[in-house]
N, C-alpha and C. Protein backbone atom coordinates (compact mmCIF):
# COMPACT_ATOMS: atom_id res chain seq x y z
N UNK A 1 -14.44 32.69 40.84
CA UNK A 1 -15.48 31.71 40.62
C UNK A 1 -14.97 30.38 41.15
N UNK A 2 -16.08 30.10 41.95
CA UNK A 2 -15.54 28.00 42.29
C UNK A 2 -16.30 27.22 41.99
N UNK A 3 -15.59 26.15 41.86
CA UNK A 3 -16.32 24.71 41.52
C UNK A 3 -15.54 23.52 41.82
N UNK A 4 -16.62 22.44 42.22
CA UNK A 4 -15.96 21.67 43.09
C UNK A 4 -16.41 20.09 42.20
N UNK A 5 -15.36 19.57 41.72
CA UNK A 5 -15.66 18.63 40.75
C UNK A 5 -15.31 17.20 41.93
N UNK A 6 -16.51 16.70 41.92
CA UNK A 6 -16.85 15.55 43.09
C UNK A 6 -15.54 14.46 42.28
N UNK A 7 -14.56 13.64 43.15
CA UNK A 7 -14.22 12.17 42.60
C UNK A 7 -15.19 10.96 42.70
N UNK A 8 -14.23 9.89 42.78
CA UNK A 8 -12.60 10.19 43.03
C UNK A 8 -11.84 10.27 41.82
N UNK A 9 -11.14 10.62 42.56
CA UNK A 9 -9.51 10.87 40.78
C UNK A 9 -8.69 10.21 40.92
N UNK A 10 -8.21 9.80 39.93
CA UNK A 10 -7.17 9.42 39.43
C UNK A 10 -5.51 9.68 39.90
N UNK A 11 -5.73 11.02 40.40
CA UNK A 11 -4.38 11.70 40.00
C UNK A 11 -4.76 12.69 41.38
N UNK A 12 -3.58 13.39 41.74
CA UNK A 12 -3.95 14.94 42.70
C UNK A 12 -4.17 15.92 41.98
N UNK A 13 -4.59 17.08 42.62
CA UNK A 13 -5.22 18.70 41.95
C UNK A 13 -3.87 18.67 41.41
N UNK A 14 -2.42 18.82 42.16
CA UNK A 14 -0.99 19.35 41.17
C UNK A 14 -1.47 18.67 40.07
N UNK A 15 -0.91 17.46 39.77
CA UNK A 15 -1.07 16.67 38.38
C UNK A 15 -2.34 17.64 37.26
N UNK A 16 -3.07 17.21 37.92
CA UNK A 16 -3.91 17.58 36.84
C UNK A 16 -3.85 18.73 36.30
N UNK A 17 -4.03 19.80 37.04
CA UNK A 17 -3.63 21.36 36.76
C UNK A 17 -2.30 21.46 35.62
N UNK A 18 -1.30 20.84 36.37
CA UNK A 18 0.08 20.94 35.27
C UNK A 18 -0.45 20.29 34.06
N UNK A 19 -1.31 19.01 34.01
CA UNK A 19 -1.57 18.88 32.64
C UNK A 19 -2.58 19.58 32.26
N UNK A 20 -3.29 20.17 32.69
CA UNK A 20 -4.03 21.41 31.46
C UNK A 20 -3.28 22.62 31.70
N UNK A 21 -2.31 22.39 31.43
CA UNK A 21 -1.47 23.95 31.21
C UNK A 21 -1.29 24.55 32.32
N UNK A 22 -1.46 24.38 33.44
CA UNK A 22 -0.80 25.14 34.85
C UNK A 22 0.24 25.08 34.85
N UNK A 23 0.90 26.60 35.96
CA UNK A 23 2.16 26.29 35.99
C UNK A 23 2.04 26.81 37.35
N UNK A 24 2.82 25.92 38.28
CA UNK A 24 2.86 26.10 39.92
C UNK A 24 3.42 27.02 40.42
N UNK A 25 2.72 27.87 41.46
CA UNK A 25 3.91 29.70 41.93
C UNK A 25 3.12 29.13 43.60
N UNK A 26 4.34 29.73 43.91
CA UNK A 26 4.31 30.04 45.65
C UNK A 26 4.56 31.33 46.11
N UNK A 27 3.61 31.88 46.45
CA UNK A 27 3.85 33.65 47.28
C UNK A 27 4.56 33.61 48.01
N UNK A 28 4.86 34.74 48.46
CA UNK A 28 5.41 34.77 50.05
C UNK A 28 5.11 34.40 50.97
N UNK A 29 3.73 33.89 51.21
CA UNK A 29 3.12 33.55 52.65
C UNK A 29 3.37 31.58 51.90
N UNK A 30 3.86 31.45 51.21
CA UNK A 30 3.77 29.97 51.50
C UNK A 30 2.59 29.63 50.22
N UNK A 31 2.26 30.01 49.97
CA UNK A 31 0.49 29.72 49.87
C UNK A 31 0.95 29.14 47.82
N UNK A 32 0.43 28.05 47.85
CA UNK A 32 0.60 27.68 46.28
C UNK A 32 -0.85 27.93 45.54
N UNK A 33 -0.24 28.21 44.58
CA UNK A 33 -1.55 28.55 43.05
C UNK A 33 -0.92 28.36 42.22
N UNK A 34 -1.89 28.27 40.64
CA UNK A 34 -1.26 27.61 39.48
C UNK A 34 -1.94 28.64 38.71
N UNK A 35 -1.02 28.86 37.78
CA UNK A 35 -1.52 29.78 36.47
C UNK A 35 -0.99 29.54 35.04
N UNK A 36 -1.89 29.81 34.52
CA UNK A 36 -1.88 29.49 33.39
C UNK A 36 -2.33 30.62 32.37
N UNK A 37 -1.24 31.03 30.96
CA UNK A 37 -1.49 32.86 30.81
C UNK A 37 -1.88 32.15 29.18
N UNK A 38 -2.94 33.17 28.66
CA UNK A 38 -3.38 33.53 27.49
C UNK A 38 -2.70 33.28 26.19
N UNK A 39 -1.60 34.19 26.20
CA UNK A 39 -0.48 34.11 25.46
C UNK A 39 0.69 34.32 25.94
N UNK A 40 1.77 34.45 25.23
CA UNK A 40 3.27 34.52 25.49
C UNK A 40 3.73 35.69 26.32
N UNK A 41 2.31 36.70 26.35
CA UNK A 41 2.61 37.57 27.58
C UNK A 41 2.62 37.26 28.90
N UNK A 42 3.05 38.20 29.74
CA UNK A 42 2.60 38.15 31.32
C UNK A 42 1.22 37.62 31.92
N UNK A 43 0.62 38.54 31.09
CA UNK A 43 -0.57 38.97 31.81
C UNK A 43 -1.87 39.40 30.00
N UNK A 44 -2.74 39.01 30.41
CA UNK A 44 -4.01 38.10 31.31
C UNK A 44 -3.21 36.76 31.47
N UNK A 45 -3.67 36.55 32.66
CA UNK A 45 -3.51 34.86 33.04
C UNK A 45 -4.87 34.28 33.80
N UNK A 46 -4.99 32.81 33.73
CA UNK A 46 -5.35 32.42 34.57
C UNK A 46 -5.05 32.24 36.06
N UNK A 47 -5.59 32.51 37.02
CA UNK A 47 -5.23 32.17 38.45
C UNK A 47 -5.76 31.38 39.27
N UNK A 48 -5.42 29.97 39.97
CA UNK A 48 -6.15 29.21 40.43
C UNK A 48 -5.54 29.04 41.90
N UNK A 49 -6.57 28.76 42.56
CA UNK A 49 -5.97 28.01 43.85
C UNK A 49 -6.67 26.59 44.04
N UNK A 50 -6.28 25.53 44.31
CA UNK A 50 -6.72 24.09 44.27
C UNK A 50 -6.73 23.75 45.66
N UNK A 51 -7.43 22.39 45.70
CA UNK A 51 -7.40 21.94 46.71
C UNK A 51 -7.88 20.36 46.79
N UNK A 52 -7.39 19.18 47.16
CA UNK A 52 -8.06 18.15 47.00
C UNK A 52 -9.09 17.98 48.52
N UNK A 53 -10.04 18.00 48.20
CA UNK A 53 -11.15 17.88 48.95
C UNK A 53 -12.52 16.86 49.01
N UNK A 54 -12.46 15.63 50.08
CA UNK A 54 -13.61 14.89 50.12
C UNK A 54 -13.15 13.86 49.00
N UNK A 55 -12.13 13.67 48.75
CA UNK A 55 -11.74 12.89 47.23
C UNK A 55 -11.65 13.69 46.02
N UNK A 56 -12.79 14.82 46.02
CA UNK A 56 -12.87 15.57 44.73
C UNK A 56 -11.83 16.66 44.50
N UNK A 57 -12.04 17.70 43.44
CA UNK A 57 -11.03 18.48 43.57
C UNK A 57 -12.05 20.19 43.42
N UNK A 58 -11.53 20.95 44.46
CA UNK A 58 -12.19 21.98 44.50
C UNK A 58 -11.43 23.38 43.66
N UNK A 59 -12.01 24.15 42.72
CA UNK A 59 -11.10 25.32 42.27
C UNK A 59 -11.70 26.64 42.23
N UNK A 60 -10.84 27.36 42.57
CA UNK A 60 -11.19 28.77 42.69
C UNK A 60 -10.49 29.81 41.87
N UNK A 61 -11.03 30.41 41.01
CA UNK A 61 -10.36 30.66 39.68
C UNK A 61 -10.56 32.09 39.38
N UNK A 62 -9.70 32.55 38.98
CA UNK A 62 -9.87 34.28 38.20
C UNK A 62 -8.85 34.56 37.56
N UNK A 63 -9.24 35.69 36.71
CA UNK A 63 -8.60 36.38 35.50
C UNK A 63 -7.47 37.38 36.48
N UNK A 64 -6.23 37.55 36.61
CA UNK A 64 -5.25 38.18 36.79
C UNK A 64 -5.36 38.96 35.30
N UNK A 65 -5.63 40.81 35.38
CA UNK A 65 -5.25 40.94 34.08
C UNK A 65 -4.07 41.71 33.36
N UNK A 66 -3.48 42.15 34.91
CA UNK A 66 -2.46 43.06 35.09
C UNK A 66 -2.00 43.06 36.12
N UNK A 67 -0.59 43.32 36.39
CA UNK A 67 0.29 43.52 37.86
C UNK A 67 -0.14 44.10 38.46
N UNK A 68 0.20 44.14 39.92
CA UNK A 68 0.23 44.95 40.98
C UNK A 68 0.74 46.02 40.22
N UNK A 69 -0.29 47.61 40.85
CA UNK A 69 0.37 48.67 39.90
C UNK A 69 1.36 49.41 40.78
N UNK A 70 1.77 49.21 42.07
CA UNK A 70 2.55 49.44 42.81
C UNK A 70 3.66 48.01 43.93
N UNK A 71 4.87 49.04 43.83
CA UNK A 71 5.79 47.70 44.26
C UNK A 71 4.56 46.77 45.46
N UNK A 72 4.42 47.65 46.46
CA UNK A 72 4.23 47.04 47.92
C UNK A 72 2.60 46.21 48.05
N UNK A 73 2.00 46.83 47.00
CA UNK A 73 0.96 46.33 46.38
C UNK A 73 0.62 45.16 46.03
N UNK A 74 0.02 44.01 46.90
CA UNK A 74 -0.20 42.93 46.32
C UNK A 74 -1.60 42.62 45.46
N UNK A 75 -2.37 44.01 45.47
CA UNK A 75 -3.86 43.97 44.60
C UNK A 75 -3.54 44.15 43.36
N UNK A 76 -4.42 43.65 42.58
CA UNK A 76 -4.19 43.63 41.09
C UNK A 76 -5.53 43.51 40.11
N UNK A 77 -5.53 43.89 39.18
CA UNK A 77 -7.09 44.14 38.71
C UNK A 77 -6.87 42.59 37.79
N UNK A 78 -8.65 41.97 38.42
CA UNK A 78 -8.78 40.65 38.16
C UNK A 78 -10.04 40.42 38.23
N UNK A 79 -10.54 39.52 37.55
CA UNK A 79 -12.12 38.93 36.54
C UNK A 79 -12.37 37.90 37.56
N UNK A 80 -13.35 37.83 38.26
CA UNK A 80 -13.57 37.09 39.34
C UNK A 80 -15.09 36.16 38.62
N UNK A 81 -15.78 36.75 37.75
CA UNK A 81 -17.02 36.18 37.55
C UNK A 81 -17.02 36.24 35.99
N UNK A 82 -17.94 35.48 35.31
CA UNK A 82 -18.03 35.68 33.76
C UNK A 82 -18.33 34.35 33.22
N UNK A 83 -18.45 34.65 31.71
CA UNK A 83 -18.06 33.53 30.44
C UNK A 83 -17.00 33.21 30.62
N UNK A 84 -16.02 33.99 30.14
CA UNK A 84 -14.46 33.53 30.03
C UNK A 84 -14.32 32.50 31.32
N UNK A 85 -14.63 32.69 32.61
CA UNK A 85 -13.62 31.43 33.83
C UNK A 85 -15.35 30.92 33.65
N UNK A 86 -16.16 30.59 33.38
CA UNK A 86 -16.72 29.64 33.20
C UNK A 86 -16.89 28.59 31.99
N UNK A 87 -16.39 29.15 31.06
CA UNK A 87 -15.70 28.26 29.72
C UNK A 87 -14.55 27.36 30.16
N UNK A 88 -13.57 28.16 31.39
CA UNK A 88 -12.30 27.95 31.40
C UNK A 88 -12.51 26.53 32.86
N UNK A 89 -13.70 26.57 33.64
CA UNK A 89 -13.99 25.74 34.63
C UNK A 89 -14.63 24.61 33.43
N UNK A 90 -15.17 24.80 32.49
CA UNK A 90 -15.96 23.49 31.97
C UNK A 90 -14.61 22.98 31.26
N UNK A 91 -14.26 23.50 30.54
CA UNK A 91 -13.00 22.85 30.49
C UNK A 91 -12.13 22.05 31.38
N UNK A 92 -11.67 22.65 32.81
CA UNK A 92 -11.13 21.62 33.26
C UNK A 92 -12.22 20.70 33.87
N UNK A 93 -13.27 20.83 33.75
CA UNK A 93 -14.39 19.81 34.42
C UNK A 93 -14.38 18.60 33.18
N UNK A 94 -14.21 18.89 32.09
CA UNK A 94 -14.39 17.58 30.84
C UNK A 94 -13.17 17.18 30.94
N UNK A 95 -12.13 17.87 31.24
CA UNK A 95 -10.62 16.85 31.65
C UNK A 95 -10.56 16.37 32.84
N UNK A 96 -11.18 16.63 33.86
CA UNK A 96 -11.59 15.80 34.58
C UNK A 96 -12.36 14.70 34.59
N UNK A 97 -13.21 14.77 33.90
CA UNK A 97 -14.17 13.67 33.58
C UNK A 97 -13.49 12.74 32.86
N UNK A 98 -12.80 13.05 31.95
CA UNK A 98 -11.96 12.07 30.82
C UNK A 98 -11.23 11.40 31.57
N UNK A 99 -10.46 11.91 32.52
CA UNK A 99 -9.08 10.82 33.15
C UNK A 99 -9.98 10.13 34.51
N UNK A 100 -11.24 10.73 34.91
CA UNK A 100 -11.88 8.98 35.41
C UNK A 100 -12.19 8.57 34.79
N UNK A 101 -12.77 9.07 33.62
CA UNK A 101 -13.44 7.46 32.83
C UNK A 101 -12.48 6.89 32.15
N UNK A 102 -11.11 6.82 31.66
CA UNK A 102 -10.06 6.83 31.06
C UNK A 102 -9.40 5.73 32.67
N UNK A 103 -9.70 6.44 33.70
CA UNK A 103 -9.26 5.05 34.82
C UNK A 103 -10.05 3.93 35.05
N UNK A 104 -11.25 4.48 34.87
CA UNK A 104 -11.88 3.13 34.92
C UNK A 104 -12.02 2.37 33.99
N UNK A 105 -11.73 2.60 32.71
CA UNK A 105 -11.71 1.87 31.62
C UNK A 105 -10.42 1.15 31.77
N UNK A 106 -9.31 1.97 32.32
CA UNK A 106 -8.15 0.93 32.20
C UNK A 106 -7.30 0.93 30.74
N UNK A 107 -7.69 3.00 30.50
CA UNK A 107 -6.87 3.00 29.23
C UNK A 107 -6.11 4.57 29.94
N UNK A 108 -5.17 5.09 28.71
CA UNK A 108 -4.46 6.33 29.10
C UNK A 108 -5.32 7.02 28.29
N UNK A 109 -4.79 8.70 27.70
CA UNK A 109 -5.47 9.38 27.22
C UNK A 109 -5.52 9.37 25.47
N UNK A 110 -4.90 8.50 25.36
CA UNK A 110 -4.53 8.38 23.63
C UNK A 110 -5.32 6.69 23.50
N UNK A 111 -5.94 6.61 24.60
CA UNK A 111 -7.10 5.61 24.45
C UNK A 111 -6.21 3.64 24.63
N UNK A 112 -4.90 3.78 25.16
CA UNK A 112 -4.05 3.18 25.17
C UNK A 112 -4.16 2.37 26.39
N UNK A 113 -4.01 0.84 26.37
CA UNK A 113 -4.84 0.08 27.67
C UNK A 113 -3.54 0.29 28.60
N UNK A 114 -3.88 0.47 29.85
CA UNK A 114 -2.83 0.60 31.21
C UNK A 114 -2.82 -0.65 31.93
N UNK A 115 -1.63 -1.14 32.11
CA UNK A 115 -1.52 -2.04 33.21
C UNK A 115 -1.48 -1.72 34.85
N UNK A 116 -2.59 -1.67 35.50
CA UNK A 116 -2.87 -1.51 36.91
C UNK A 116 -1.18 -1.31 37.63
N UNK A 117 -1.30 -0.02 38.54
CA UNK A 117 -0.27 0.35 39.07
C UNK A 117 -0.24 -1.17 40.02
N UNK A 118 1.16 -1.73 40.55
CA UNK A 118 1.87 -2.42 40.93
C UNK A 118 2.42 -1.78 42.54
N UNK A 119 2.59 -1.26 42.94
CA UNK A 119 3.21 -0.62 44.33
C UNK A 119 4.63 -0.28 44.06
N UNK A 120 4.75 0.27 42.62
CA UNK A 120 6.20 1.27 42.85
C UNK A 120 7.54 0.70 42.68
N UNK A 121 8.90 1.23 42.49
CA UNK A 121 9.62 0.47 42.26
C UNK A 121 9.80 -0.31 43.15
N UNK A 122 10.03 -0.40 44.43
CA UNK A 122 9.71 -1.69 45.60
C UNK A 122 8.93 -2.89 45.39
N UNK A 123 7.74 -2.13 45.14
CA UNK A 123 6.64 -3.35 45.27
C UNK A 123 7.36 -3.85 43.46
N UNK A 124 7.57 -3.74 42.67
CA UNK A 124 8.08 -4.28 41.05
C UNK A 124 9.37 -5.28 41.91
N UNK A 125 10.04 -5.04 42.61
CA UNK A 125 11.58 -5.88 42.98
C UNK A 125 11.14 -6.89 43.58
N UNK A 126 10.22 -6.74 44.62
CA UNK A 126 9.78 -7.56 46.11
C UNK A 126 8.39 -8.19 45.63
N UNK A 127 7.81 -7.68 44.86
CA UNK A 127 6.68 -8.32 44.11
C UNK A 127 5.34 -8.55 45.02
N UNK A 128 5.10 -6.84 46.13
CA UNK A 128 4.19 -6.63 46.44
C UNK A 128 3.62 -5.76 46.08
């Protein structure tokens, strides 16, 4: 299932993903996705692939619910459509929503006022 949550953001697809519980994997071909599992097991997990796109952030999401059932095997039986990854997309769509309006307010997420980024430790020394 995808969905493409228009910006701009705050933050990149990594960031955000790691803060709602992603955790970053790279295949063999290079190729990064973030998952995020049920419980303390393996498997069901979430499986995402991200992308920052147009400013916004685009995701493409499914249920991993079990391994590859063979070594050489990279197929694996997985939930491509449903309730469950559409509960699991509105979810990250209201944490998305929170950390722009949370930037444009000019607070963090514990509702705490932010002082406008500065240009980094450079720009803090040199005072651009």
């Amino acid at each position: 299932m995808t969905r493409f949550f228009p910006g701009p953001l705050p933050d990149h697809a990594r960031n955000i993903l790691r803060r709602l519980g992603y955790g970053e994997q790279q295949n063999r071909e290079g190729q990064v996705s973030f998952n995020r599992r049920f419980t303390n097991a393996p498997y069901p997990k979430y499986h995402a692939y991200v992308e920052d796109r147009n400013g916004g952030l685009q995701v493409n999401l499914h249920v991993d619910q079990k391994a590859a059932t063979y070594e050489s095997a990279h197929a694996h039986s997985g939930e491509y459509d449903g309730p469950l990854l559409a509960r699991e997309l509105d979810r990250i769509g209201a944490f998305v929503e929170s950390i722009k309006s949370q930037a444009d307010a000019g607070t963090d997420e514990n509702g705490a006022a932010v002082a406008p980024k500065r240009g980094g430790f450079w720009g803090g020394l040199f005072g651009s």
